[in-house]
Structure formats: C-alpha cells, structure tokens
C-alpha atoms as a PDB file:
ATOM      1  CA  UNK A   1      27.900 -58.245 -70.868  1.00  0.00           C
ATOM      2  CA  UNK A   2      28.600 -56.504 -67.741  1.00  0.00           C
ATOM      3  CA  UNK A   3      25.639 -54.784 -66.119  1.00  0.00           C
ATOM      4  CA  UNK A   4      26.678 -51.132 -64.505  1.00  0.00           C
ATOM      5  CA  UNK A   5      24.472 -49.935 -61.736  1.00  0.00           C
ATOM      6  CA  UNK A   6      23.546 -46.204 -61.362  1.00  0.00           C
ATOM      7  CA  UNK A   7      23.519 -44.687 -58.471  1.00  0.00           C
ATOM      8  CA  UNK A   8      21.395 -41.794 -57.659  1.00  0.00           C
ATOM      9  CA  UNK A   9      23.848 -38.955 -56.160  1.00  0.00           C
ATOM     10  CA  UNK A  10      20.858 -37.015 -54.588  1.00  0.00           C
ATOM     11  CA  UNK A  11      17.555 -35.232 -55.423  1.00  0.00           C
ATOM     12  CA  UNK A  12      16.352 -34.606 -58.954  1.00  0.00           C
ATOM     13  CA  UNK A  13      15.319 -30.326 -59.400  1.00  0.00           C
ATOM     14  CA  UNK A  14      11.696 -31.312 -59.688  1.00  0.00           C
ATOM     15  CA  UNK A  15      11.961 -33.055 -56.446  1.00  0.00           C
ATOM     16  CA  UNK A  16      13.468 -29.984 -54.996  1.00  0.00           C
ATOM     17  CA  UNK A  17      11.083 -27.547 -56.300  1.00  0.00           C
ATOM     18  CA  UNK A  18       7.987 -30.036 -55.091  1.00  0.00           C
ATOM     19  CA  UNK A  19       9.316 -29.653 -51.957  1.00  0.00           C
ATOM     20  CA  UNK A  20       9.629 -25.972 -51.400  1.00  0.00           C
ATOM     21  CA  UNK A  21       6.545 -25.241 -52.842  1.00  0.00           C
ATOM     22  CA  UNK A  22       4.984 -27.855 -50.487  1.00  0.00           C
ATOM     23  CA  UNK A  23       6.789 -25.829 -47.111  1.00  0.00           C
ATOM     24  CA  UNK A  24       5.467 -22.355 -49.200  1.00  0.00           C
ATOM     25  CA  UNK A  25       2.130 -23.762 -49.188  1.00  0.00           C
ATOM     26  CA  UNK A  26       2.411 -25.029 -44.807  1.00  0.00           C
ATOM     27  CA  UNK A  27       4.030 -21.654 -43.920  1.00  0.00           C
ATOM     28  CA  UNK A  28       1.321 -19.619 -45.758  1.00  0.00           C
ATOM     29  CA  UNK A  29      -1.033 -21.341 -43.134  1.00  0.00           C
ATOM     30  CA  UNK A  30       1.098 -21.188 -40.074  1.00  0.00           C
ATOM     31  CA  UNK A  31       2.182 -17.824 -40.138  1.00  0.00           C
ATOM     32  CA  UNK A  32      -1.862 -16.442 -39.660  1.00  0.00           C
ATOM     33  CA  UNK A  33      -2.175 -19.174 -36.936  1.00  0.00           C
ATOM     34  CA  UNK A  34       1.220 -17.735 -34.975  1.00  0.00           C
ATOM     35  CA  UNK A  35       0.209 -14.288 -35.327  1.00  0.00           C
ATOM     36  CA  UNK A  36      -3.499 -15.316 -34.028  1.00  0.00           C
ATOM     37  CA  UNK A  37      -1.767 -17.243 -31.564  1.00  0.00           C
ATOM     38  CA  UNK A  38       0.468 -14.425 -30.066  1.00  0.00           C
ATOM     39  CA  UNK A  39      -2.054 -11.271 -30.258  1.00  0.00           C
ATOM     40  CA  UNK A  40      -4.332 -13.776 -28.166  1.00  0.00           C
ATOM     41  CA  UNK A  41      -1.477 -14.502 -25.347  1.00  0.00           C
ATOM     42  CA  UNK A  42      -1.148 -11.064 -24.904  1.00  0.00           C
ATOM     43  CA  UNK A  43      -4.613 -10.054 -24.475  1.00  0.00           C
ATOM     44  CA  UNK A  44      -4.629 -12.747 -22.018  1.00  0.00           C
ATOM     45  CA  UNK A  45      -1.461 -11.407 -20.401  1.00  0.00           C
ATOM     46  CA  UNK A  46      -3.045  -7.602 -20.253  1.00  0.00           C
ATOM     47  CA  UNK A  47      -6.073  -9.514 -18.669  1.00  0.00           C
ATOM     48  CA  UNK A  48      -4.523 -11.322 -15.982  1.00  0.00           C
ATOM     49  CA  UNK A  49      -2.570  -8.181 -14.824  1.00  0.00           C
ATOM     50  CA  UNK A  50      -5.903  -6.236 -14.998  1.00  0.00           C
ATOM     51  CA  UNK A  51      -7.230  -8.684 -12.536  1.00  0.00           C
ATOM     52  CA  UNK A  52      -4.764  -8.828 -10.563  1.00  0.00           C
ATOM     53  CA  UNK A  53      -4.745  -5.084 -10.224  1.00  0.00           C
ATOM     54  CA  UNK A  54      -8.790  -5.305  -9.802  1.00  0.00           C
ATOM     55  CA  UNK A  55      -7.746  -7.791  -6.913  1.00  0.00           C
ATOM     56  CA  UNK A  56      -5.343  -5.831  -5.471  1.00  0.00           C
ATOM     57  CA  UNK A  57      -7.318  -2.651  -5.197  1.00  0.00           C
ATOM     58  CA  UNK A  58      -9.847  -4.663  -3.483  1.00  0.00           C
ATOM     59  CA  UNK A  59      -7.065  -5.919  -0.860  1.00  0.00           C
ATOM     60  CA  UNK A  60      -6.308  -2.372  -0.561  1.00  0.00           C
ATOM     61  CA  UNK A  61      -9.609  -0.977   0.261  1.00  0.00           C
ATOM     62  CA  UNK A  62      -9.992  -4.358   2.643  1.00  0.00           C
ATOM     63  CA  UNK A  63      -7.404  -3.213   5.043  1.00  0.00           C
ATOM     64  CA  UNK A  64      -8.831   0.321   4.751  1.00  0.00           C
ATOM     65  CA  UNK A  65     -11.372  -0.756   6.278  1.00  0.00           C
ATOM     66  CA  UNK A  66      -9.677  -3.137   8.780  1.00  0.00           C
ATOM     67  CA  UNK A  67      -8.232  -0.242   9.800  1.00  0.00           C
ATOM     68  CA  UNK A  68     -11.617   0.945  10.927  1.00  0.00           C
ATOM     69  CA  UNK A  69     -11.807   2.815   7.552  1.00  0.00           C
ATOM     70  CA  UNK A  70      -9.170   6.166   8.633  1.00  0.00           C
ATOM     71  CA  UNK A  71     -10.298   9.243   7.253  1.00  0.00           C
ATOM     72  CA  UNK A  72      -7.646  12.066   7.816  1.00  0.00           C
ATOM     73  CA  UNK A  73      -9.222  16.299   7.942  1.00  0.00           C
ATOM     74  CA  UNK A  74      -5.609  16.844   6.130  1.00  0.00           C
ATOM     75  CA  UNK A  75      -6.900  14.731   2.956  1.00  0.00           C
ATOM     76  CA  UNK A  76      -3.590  12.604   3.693  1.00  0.00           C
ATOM     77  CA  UNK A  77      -5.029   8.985   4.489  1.00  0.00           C
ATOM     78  CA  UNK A  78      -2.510   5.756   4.321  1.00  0.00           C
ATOM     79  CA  UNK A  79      -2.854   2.359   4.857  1.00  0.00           C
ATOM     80  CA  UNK A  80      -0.349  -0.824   5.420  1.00  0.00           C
ATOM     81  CA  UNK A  81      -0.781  -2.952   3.101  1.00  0.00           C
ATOM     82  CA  UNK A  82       1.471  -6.077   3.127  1.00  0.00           C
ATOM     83  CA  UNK A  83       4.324  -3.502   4.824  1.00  0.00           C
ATOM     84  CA  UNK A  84       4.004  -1.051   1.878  1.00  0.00           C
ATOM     85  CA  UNK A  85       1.832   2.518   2.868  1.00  0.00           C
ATOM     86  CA  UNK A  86      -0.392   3.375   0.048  1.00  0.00           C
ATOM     87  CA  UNK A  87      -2.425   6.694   0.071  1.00  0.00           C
ATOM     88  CA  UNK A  88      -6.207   5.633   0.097  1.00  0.00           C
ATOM     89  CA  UNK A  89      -9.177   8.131  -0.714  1.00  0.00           C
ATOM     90  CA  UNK A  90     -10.351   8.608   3.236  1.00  0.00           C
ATOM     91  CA  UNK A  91     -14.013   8.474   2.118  1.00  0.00           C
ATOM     92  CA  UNK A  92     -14.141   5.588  -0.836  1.00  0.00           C
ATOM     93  CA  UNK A  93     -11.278   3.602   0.735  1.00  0.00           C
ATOM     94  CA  UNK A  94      -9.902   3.230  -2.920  1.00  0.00           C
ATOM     95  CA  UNK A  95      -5.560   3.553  -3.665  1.00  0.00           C
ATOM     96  CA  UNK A  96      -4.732   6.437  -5.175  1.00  0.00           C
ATOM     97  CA  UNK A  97      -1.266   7.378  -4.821  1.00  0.00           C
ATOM     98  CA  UNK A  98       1.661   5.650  -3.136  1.00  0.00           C
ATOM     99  CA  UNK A  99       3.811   7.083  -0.121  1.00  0.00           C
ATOM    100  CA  UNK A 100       6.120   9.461  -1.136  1.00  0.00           C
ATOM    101  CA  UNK A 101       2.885  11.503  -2.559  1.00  0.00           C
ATOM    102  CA  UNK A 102       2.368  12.883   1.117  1.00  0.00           C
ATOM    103  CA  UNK A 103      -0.044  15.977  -0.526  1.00  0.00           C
ATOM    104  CA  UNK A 104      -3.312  14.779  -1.224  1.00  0.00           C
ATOM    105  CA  UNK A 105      -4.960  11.348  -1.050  1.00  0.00           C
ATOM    106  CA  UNK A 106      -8.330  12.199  -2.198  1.00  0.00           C
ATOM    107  CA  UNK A 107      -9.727  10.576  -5.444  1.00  0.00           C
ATOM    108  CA  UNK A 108     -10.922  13.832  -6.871  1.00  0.00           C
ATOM    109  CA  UNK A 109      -6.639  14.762  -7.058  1.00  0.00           C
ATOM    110  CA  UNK A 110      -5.885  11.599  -8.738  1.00  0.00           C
ATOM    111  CA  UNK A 111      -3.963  11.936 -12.160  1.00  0.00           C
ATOM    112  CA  UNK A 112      -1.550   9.909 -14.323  1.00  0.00           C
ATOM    113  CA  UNK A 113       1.122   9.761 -12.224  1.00  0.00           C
ATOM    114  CA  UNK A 114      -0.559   8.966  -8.983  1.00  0.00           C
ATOM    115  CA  UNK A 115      -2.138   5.824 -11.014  1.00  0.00           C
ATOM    116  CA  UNK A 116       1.253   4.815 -12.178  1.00  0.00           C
ATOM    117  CA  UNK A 117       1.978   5.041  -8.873  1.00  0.00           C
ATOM    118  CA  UNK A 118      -0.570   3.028  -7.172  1.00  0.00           C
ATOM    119  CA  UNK A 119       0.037  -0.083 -10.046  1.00  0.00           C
ATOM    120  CA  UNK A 120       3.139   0.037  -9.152  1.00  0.00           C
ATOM    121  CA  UNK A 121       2.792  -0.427  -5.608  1.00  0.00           C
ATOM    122  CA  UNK A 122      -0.204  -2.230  -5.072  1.00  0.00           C
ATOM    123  CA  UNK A 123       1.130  -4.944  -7.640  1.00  0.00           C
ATOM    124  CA  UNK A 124       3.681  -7.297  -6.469  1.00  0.00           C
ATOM    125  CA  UNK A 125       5.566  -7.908 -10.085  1.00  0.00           C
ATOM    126  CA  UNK A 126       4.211  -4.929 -11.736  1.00  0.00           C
ATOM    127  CA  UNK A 127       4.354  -4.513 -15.539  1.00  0.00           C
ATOM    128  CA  UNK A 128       6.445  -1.953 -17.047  1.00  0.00           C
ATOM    129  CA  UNK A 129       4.388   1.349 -17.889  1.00  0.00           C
ATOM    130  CA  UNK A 130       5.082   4.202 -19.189  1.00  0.00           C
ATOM    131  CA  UNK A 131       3.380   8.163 -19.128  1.00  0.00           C
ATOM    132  CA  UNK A 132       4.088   9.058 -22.509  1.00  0.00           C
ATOM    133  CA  UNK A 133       2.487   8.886 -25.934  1.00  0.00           C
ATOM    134  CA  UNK A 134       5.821   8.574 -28.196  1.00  0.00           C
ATOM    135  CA  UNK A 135       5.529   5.432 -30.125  1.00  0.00           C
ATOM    136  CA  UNK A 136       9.135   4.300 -29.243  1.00  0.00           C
ATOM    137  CA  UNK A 137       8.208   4.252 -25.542  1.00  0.00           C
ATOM    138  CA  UNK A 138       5.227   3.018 -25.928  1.00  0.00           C
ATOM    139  CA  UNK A 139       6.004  -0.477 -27.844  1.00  0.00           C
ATOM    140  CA  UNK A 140       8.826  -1.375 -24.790  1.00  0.00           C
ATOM    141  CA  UNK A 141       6.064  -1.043 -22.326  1.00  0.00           C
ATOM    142  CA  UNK A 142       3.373  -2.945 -21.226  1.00  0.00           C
ATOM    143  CA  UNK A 143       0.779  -0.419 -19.959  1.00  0.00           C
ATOM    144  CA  UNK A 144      -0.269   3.097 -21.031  1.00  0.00           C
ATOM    145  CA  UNK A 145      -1.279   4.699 -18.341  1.00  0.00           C
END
C-alpha cells in the first residue's frame, strides 16, 4: 500500500479568526496608549515654546536695561535685540509690540495683535498663531492668541 502525504496548503479559518481577534484584542490597548502618548507631546511642545517665550521676554527686558533702561516722553521706546527693534514698555522694560507698531509702546496699549506681534519677533522659530476664534483656523495653528 502506498502511503500519500497531505500537505497543508495554508491556514485553517479557526486559525485565521484566532488571529484577528488576538490583533483586535492588542489594538484595543494601543490605540488609548497612542492617543495618551500624542496629547502628552503636545503639551510638552506648547510648554517648551512657552518657555522659550518666558526666556525670551526676559532677554528682552535684559537689553532694556543694558541700554540703561530708555524711557521715551513720546511713549515710543525700542530696543535691539539680537538686530531685531522691539517696542518695550519704557517703564516695566517688558516687549510689547514689534517695529512697524511706531504708535505706542506702553503696556497699558497692548492688545492681541501687538502680542502676536511680539511672539513673533522675540521668538526665533516662532509657532504659527492665529487671531481668530473660527474652528477651521484654529486647529492649523499652534497658538491662540
């Protein structure tokens, strides 16, 4: 008597269903973990440019006052800082506006723009922002201001 051999041609459906419920089963845990994973890299992103910008204010108001701390009667004080002029409040020494705003560099006339204004130019790389409240702008920006 002649023996035959079988050969298997592949996987059996029980294999196959094993299997995907076993990858249902890893994803169900691994899609939590991504989504914890991402929402904390960008709170750590928005907290590295926040320090930055924390640092570079301080820069800002440390040439003010290697500048001997100008203080202009026209409310229209500037300093250099790293070849850029950025309007600083003549009494506080803090940024508030950058130099095309030539009107009024007090901190009392600050508003939304001026602060887009100074993260912009007081941050090397700065992060896109945006001035309005539509949803659709608001999700391809980084910052609110």
């Amino acid at each position: 008597m002649i023996a035959s051999k079988a050969y298997s041609k592949g996987f059996s459906l029980l294999e196959l269903v094993i299997v995907v419920i076993l990858l249902a089963v890893i994803m169900s845990f691994a899609i939590p973990q991504y989504i914890g994973i991402k929402n904390q890299a960008h709170k750590a992103s928005v907290d590295a440019i926040a320090g930055g910008f924390s640092s570079a204010v301080g820069m800002v108001r440390g040439q003010w006052e290697l500048e001997g701390r100008p203080n202009s009667r026209s409310n229209k004080t500037f300093v250099n800082y790293g070849g850029v002029m950025v309007g600083v409040d003549g009494m506080l020494g803090t940024p508030t506006s950058d130099e095309t705003e030539k009107k009024d560099t007090r901190a009392e006339a600050i508003n939304a723009n001026k602060c887009r204004q100074v993260l912009n130019v007081i941050l090397q790389d700065a992060p896109s922002s945006t001035l309005s409240n539509e949803i659709s702008r608001i999700k391809s920006v980084s910052f609110l201001v």
